[in-house]
PDB file of N, CA and C in Angstrom:
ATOM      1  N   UNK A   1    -124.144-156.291 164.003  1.00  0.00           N
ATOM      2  CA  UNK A   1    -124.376-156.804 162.668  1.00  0.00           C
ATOM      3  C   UNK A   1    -125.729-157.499 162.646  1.00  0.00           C
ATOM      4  N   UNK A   2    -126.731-157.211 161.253  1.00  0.00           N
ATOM      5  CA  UNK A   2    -127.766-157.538 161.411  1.00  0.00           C
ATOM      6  C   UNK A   2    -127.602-159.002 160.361  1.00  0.00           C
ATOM      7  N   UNK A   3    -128.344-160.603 160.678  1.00  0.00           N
ATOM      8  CA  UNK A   3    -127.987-160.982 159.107  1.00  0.00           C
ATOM      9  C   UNK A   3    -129.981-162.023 159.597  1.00  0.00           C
ATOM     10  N   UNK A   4    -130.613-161.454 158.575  1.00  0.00           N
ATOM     11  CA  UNK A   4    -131.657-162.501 157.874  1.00  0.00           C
ATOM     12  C   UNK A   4    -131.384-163.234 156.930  1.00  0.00           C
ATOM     13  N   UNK A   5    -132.042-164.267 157.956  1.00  0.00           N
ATOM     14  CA  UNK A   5    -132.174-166.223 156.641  1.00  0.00           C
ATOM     15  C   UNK A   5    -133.114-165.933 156.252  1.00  0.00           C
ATOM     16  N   UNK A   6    -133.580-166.512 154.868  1.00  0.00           N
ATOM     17  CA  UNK A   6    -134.354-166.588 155.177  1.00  0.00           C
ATOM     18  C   UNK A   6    -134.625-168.188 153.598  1.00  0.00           C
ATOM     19  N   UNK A   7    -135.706-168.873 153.356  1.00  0.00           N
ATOM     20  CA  UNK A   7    -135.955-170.030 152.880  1.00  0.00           C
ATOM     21  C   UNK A   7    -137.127-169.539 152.157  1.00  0.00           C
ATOM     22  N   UNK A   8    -136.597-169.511 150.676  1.00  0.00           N
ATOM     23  CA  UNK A   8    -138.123-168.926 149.505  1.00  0.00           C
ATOM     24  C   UNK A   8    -138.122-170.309 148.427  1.00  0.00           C
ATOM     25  N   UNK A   9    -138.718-171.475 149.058  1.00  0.00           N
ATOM     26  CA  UNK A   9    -138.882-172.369 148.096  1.00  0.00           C
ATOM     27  C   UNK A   9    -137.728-173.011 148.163  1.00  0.00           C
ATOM     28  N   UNK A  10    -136.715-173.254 146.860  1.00  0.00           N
ATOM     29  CA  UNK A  10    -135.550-174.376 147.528  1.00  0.00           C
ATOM     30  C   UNK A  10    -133.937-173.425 147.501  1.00  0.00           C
ATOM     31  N   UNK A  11    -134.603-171.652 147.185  1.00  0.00           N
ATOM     32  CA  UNK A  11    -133.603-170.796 147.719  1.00  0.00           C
ATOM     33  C   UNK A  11    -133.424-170.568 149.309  1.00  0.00           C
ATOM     34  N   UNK A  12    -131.780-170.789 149.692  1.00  0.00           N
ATOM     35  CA  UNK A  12    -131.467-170.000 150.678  1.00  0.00           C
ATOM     36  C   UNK A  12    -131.120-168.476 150.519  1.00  0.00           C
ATOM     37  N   UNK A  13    -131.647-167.957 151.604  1.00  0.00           N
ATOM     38  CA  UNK A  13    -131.053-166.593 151.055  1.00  0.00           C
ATOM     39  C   UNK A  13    -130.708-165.773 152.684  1.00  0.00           C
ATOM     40  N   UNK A  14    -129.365-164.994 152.629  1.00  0.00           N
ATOM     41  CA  UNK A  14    -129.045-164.191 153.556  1.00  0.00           C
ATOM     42  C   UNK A  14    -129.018-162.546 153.462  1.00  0.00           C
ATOM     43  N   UNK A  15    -129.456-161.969 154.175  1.00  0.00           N
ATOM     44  CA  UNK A  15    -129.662-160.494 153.920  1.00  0.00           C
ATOM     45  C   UNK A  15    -128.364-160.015 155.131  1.00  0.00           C
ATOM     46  N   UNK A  16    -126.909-158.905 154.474  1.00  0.00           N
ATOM     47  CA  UNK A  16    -126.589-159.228 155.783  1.00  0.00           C
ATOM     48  C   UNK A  16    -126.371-157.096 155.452  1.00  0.00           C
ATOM     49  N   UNK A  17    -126.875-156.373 156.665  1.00  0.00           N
ATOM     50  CA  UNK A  17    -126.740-155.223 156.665  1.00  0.00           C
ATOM     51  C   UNK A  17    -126.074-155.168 157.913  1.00  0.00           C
ATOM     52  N   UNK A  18    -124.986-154.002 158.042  1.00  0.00           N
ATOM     53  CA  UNK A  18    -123.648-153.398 158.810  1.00  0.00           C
ATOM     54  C   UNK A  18    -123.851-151.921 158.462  1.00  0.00           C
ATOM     55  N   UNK A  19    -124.740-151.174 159.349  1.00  0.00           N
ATOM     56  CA  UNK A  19    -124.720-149.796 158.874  1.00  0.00           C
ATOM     57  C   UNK A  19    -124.967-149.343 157.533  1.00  0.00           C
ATOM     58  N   UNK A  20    -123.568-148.696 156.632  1.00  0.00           N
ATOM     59  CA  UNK A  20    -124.124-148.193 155.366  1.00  0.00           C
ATOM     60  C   UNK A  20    -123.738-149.415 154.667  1.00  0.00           C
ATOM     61  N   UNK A  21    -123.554-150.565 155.117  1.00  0.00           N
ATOM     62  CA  UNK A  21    -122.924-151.896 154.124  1.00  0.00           C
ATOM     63  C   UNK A  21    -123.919-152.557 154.424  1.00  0.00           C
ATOM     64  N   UNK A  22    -124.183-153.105 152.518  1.00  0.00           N
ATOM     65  CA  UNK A  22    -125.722-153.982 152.825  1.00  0.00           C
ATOM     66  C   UNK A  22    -125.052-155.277 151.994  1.00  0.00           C
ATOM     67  N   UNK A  23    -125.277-156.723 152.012  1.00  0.00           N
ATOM     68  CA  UNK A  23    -124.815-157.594 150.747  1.00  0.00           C
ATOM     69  C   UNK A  23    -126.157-158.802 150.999  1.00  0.00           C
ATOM     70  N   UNK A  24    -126.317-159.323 149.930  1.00  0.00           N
ATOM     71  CA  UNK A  24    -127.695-160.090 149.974  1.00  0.00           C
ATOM     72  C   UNK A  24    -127.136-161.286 149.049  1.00  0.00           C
ATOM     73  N   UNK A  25    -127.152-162.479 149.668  1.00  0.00           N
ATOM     74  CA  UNK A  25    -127.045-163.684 148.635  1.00  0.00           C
ATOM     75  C   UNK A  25    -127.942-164.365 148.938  1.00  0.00           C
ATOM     76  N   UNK A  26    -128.090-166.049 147.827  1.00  0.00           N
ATOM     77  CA  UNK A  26    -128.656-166.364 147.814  1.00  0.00           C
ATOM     78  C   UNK A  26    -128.356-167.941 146.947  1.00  0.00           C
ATOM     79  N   UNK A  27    -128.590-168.932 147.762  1.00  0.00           N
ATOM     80  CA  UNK A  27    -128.016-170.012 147.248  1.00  0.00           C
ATOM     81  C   UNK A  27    -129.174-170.862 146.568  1.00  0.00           C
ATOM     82  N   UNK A  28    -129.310-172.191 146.081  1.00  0.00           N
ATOM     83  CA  UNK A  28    -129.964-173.123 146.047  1.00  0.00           C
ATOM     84  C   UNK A  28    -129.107-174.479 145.287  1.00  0.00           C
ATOM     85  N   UNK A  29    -128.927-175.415 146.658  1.00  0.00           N
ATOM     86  CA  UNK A  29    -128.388-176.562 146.330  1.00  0.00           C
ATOM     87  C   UNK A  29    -128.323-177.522 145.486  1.00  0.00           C
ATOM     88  N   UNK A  30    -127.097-178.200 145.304  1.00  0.00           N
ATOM     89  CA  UNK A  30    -127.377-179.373 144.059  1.00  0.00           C
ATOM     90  C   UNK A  30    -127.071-180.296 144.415  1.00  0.00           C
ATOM     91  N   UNK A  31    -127.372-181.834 143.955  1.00  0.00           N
ATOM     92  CA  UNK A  31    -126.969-182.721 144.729  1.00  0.00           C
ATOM     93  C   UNK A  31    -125.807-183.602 143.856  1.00  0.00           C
ATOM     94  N   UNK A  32    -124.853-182.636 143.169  1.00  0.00           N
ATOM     95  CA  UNK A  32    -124.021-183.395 142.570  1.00  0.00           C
ATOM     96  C   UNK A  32    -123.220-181.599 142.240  1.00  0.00           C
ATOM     97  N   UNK A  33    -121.712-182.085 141.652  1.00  0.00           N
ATOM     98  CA  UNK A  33    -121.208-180.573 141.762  1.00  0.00           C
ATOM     99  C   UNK A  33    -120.693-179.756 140.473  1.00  0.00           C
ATOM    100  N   UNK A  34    -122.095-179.970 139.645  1.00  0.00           N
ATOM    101  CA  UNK A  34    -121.908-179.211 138.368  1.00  0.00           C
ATOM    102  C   UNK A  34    -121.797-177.509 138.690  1.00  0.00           C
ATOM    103  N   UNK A  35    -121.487-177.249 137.458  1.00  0.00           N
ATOM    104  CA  UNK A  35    -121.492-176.154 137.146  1.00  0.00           C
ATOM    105  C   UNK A  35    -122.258-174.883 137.971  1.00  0.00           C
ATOM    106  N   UNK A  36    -121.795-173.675 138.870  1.00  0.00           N
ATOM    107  CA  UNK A  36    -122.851-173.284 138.946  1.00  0.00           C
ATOM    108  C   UNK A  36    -123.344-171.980 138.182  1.00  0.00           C
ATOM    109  N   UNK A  37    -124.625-171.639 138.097  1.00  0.00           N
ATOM    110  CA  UNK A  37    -124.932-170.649 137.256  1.00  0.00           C
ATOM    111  C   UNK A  37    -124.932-169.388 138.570  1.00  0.00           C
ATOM    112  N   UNK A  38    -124.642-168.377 137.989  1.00  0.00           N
ATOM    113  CA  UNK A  38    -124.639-167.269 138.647  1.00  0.00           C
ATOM    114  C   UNK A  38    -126.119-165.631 137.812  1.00  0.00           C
ATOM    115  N   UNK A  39    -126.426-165.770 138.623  1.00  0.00           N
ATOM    116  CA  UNK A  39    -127.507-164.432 138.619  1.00  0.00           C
ATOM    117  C   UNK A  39    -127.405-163.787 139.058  1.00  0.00           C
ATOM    118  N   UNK A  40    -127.480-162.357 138.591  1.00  0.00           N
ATOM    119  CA  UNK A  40    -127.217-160.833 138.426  1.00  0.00           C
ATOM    120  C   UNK A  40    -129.079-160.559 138.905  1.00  0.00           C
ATOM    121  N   UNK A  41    -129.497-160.519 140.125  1.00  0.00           N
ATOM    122  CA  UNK A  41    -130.503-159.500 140.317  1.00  0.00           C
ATOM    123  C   UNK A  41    -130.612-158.518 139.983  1.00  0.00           C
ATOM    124  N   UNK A  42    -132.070-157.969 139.868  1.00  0.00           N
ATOM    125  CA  UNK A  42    -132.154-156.524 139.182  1.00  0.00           C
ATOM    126  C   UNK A  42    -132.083-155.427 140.246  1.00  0.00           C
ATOM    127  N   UNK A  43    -131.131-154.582 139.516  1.00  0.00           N
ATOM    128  CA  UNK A  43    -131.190-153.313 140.383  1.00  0.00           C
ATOM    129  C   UNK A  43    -132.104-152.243 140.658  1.00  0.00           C
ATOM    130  N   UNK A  44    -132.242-151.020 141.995  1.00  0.00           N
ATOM    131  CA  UNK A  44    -132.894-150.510 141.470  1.00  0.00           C
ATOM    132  C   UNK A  44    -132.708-149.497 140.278  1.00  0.00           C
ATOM    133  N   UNK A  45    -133.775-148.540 140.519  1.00  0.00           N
ATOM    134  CA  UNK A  45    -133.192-147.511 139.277  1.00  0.00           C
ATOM    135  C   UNK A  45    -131.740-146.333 140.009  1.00  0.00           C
ATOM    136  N   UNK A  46    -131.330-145.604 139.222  1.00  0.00           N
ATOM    137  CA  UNK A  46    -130.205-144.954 139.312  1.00  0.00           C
ATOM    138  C   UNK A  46    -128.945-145.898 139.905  1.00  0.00           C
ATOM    139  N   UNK A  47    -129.068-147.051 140.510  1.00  0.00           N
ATOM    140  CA  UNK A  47    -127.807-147.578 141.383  1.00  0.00           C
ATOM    141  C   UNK A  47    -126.513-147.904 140.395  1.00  0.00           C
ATOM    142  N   UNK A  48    -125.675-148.424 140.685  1.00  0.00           N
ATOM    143  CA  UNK A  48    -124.642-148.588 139.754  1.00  0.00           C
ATOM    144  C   UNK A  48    -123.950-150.271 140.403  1.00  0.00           C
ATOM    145  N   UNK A  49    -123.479-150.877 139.402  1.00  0.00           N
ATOM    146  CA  UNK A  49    -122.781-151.764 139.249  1.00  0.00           C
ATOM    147  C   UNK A  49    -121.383-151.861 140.279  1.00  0.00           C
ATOM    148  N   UNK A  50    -121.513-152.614 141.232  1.00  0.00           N
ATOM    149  CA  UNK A  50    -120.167-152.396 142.658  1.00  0.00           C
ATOM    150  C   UNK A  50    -119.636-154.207 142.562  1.00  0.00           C
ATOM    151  N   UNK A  51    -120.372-155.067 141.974  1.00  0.00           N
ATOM    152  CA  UNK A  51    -119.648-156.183 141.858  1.00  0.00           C
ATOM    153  C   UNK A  51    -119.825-156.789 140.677  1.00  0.00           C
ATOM    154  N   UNK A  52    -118.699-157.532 140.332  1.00  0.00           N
ATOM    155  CA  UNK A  52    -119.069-159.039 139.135  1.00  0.00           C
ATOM    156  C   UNK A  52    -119.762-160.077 139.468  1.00  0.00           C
ATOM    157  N   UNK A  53    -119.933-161.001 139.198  1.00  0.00           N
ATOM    158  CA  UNK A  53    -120.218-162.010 138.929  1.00  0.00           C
ATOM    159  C   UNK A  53    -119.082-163.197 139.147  1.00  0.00           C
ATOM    160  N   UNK A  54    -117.920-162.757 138.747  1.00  0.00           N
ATOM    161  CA  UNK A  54    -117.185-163.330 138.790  1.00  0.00           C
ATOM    162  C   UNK A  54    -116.514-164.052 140.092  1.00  0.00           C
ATOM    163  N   UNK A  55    -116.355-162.131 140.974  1.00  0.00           N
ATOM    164  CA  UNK A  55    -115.854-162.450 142.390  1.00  0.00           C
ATOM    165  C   UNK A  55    -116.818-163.085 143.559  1.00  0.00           C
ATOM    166  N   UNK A  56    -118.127-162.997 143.046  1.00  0.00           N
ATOM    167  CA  UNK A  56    -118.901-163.478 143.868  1.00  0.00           C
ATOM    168  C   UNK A  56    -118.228-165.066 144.082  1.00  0.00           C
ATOM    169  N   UNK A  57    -118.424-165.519 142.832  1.00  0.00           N
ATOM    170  CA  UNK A  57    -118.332-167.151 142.068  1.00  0.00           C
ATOM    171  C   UNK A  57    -117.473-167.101 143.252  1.00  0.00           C
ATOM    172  N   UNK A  58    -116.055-166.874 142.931  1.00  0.00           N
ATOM    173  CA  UNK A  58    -114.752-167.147 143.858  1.00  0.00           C
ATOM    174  C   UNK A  58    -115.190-167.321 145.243  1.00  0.00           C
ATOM    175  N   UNK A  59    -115.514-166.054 145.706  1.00  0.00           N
ATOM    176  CA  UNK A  59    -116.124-166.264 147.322  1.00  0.00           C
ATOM    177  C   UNK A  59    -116.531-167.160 147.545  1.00  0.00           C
ATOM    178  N   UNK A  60    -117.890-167.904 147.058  1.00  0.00           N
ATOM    179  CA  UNK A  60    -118.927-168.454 147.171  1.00  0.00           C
ATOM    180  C   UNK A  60    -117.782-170.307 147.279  1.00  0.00           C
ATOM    181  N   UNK A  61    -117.237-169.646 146.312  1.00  0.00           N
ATOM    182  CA  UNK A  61    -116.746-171.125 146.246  1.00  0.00           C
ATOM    183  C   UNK A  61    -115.717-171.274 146.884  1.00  0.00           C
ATOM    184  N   UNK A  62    -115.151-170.375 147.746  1.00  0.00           N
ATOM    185  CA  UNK A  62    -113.790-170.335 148.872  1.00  0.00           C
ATOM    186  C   UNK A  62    -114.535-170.565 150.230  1.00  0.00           C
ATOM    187  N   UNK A  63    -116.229-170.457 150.333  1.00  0.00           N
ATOM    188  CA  UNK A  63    -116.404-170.485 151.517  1.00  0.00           C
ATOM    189  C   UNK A  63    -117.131-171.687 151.127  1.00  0.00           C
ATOM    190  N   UNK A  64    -117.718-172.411 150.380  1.00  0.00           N
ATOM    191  CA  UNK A  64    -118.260-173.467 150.092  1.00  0.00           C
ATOM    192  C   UNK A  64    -117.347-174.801 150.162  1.00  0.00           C
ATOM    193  N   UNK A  65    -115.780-174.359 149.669  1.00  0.00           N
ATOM    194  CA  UNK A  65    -114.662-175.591 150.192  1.00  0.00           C
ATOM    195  C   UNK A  65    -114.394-175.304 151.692  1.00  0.00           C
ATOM    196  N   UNK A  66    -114.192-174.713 152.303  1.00  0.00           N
ATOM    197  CA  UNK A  66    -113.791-174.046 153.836  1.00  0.00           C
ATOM    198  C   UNK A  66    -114.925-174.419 154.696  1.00  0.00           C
ATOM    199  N   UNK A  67    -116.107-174.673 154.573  1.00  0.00           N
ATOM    200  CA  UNK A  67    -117.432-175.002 155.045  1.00  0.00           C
ATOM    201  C   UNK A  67    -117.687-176.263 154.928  1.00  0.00           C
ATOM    202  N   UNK A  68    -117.196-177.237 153.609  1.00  0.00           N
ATOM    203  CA  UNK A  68    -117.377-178.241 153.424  1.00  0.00           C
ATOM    204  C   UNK A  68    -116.248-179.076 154.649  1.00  0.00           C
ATOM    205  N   UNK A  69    -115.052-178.631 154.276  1.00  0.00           N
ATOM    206  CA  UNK A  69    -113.966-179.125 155.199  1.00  0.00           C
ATOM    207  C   UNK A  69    -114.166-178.679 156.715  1.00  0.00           C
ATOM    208  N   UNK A  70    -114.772-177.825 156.982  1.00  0.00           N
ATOM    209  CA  UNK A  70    -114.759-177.902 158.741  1.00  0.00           C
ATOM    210  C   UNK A  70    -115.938-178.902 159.070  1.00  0.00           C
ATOM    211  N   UNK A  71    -116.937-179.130 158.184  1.00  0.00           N
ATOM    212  CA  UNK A  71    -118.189-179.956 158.852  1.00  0.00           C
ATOM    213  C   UNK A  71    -118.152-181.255 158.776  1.00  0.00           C
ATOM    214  N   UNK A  72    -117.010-181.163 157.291  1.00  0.00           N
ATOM    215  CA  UNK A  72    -117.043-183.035 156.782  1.00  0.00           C
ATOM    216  C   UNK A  72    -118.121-183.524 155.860  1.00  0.00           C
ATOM    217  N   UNK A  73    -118.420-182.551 154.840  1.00  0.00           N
ATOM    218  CA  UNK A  73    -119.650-182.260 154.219  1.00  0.00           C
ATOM    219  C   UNK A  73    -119.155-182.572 153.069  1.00  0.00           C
ATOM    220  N   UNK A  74    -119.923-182.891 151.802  1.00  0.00           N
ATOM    221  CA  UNK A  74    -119.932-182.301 150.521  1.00  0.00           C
ATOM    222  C   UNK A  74    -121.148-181.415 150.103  1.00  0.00           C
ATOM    223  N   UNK A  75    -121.286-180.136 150.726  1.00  0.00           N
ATOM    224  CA  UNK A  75    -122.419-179.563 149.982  1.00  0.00           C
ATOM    225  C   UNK A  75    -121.902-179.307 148.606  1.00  0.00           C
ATOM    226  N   UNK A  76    -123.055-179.321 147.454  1.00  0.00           N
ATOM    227  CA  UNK A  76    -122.901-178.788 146.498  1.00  0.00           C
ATOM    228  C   UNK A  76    -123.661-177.171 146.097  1.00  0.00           C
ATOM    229  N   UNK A  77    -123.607-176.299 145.156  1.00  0.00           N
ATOM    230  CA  UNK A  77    -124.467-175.408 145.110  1.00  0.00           C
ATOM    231  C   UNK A  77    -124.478-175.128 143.416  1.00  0.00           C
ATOM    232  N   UNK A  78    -125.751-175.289 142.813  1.00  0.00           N
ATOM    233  CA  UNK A  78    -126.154-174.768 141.292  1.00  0.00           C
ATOM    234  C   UNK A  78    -126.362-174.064 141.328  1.00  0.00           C
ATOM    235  N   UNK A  79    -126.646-172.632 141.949  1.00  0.00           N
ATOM    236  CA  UNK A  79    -127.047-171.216 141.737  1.00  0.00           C
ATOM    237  C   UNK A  79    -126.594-170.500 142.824  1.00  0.00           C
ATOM    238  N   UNK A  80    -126.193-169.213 142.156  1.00  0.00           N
ATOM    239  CA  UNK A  80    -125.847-168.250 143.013  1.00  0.00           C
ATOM    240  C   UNK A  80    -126.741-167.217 142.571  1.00  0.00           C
ATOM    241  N   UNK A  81    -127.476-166.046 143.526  1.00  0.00           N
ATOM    242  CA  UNK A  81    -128.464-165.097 143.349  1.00  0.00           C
ATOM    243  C   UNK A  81    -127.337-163.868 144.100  1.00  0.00           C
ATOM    244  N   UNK A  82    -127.343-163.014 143.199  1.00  0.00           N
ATOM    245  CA  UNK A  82    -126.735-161.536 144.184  1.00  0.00           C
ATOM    246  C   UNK A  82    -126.870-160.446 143.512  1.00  0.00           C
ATOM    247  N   UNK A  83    -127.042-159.348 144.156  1.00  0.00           N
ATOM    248  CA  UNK A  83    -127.557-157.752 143.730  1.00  0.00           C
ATOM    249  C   UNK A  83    -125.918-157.286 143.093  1.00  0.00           C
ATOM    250  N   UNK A  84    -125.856-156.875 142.266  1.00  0.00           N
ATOM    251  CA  UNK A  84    -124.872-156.433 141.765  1.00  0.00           C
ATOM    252  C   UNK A  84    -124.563-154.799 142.389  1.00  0.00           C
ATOM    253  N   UNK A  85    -125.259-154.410 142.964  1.00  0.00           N
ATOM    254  CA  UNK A  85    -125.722-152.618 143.523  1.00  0.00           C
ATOM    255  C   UNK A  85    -124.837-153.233 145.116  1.00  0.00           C
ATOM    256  N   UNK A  86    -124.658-153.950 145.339  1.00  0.00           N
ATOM    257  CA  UNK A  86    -124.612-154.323 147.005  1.00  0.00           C
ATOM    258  C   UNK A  86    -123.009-153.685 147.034  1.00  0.00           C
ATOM    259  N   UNK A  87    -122.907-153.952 148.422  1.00  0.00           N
ATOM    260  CA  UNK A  87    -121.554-153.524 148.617  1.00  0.00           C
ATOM    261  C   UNK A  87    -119.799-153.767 148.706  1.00  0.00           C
ATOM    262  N   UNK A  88    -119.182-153.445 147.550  1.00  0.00           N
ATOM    263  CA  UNK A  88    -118.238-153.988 147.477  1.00  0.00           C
ATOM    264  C   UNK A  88    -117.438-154.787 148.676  1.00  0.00           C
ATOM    265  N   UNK A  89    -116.914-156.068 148.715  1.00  0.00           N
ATOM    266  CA  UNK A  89    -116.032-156.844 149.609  1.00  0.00           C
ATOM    267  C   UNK A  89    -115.339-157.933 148.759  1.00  0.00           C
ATOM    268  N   UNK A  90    -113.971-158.040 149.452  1.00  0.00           N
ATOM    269  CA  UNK A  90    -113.472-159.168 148.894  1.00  0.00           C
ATOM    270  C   UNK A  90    -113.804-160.367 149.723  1.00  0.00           C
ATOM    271  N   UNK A  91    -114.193-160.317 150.825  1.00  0.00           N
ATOM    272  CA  UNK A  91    -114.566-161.747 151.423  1.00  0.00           C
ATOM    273  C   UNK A  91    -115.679-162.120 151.944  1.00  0.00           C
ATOM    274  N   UNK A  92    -117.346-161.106 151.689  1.00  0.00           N
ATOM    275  CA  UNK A  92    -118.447-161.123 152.398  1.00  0.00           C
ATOM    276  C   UNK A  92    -118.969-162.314 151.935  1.00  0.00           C
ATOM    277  N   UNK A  93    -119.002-162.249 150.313  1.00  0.00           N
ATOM    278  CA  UNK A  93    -119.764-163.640 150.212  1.00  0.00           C
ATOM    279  C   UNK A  93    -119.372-164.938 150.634  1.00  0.00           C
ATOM    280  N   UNK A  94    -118.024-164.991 151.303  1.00  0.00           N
ATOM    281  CA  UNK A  94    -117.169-166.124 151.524  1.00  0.00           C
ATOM    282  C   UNK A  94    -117.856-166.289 152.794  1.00  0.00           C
ATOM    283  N   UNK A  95    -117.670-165.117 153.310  1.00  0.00           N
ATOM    284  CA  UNK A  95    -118.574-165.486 154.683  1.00  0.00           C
ATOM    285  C   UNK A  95    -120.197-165.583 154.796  1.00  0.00           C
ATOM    286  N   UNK A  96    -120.937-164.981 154.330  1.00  0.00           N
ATOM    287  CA  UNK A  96    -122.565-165.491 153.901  1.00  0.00           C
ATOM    288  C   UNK A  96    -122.503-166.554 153.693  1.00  0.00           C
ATOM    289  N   UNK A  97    -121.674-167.262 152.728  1.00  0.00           N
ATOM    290  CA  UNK A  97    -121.675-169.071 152.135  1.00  0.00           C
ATOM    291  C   UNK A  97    -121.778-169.689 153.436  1.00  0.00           C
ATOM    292  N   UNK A  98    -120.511-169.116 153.843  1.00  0.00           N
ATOM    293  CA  UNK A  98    -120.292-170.639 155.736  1.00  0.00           C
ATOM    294  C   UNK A  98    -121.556-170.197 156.392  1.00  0.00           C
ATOM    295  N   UNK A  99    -121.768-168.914 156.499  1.00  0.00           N
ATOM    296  CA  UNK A  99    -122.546-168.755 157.508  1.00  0.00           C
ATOM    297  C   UNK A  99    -124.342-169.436 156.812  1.00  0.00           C
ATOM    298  N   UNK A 100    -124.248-169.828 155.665  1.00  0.00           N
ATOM    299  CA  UNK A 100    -125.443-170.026 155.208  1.00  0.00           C
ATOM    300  C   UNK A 100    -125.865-171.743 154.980  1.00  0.00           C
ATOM    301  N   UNK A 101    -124.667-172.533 154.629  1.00  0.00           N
ATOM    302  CA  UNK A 101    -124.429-173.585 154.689  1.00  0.00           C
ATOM    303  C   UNK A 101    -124.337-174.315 156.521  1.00  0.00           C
ATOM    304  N   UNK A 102    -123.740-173.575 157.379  1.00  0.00           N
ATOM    305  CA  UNK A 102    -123.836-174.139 158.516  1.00  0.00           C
ATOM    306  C   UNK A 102    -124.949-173.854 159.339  1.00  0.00           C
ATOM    307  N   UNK A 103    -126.223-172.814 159.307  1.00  0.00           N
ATOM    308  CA  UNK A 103    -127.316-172.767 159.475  1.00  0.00           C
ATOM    309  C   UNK A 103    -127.996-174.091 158.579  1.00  0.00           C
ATOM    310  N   UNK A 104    -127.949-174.187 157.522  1.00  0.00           N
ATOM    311  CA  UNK A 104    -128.794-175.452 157.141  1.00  0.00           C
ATOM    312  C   UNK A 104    -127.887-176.532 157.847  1.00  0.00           C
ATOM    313  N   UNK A 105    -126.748-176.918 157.866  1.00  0.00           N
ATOM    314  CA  UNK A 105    -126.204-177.938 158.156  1.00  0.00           C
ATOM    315  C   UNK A 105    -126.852-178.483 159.580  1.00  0.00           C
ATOM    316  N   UNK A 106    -127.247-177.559 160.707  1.00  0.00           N
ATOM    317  CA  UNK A 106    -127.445-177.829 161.583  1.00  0.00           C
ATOM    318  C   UNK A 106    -128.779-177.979 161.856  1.00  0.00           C
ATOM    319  N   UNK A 107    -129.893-177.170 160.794  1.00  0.00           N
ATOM    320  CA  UNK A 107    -131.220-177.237 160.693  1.00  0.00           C
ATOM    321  C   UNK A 107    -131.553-176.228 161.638  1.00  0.00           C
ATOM    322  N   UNK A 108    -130.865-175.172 161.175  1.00  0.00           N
ATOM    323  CA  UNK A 108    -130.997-174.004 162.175  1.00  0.00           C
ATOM    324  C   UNK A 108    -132.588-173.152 161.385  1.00  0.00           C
ATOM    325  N   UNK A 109    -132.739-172.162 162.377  1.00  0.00           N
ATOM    326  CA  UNK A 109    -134.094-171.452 162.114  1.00  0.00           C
ATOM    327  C   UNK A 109    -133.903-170.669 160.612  1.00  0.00           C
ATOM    328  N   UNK A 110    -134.927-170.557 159.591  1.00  0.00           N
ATOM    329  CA  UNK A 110    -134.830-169.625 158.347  1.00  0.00           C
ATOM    330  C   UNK A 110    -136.527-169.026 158.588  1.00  0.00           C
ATOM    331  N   UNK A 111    -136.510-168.021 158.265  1.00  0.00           N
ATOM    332  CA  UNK A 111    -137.571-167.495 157.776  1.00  0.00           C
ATOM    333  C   UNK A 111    -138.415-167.653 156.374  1.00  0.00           C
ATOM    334  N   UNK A 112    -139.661-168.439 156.646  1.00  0.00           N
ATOM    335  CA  UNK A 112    -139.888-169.166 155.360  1.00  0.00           C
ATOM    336  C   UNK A 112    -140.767-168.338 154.522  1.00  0.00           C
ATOM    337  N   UNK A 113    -140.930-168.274 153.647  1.00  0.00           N
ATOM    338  CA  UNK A 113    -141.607-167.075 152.676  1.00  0.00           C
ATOM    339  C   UNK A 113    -142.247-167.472 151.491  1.00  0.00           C
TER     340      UNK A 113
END
């Protein structure tokens, strides 16, 4: 499994490709736990629509409580960034979240851009 961090300004973002499975998120923190907004990246041309918006939200926010509780954290997150073309899962973004939150938690390496 391949997964790039990488840090574009005060976005986190993970690229995670598995053969023909590609999924790309992309966080940026809040320091209080409003609302978050969710963004639909643009696709390319011909691709088709493989996720909502919706299920991302869920993930994001099943691995954002599950991440918070193993570290002893309150991260918060105001934005979610994801390709709607990427590849269907019910639990990838759950796992990108931990795995993206406990790289910063620890001040682990990102690729800065």
């Amino acid at each position: 499994m391949s997964m790039q961090f990488i840090l574009d300004k005060d976005v986190y973002k993970v690229a995670r490709i598995t053969g023909p499975e590609h999924n790309f998120l992309g966080i940026r923190l809040a320091d209080d736990g409003r609302e978050i907004d969710v963004v639909q990246l643009p696709m390319k041309s011909g691709e088709c629509h493989q996720i909502d918006q919706d299920s991302v939200l869920v993930q994001v926010n099943q691995g954002l409580l599950e991440v918070n509780a193993e570290l002893g954290r309150a991260y918060s997150i105001s934005q979610i960034l994801f390709v709607p073309s990427d590849s269907p899962s019910k639990s990838v973004y759950k796992y990108l979240t931990v795995e993206l939150i406990k790289r910063i938690d620890s001040q682990g390496v990102f690729l800065v851009v």
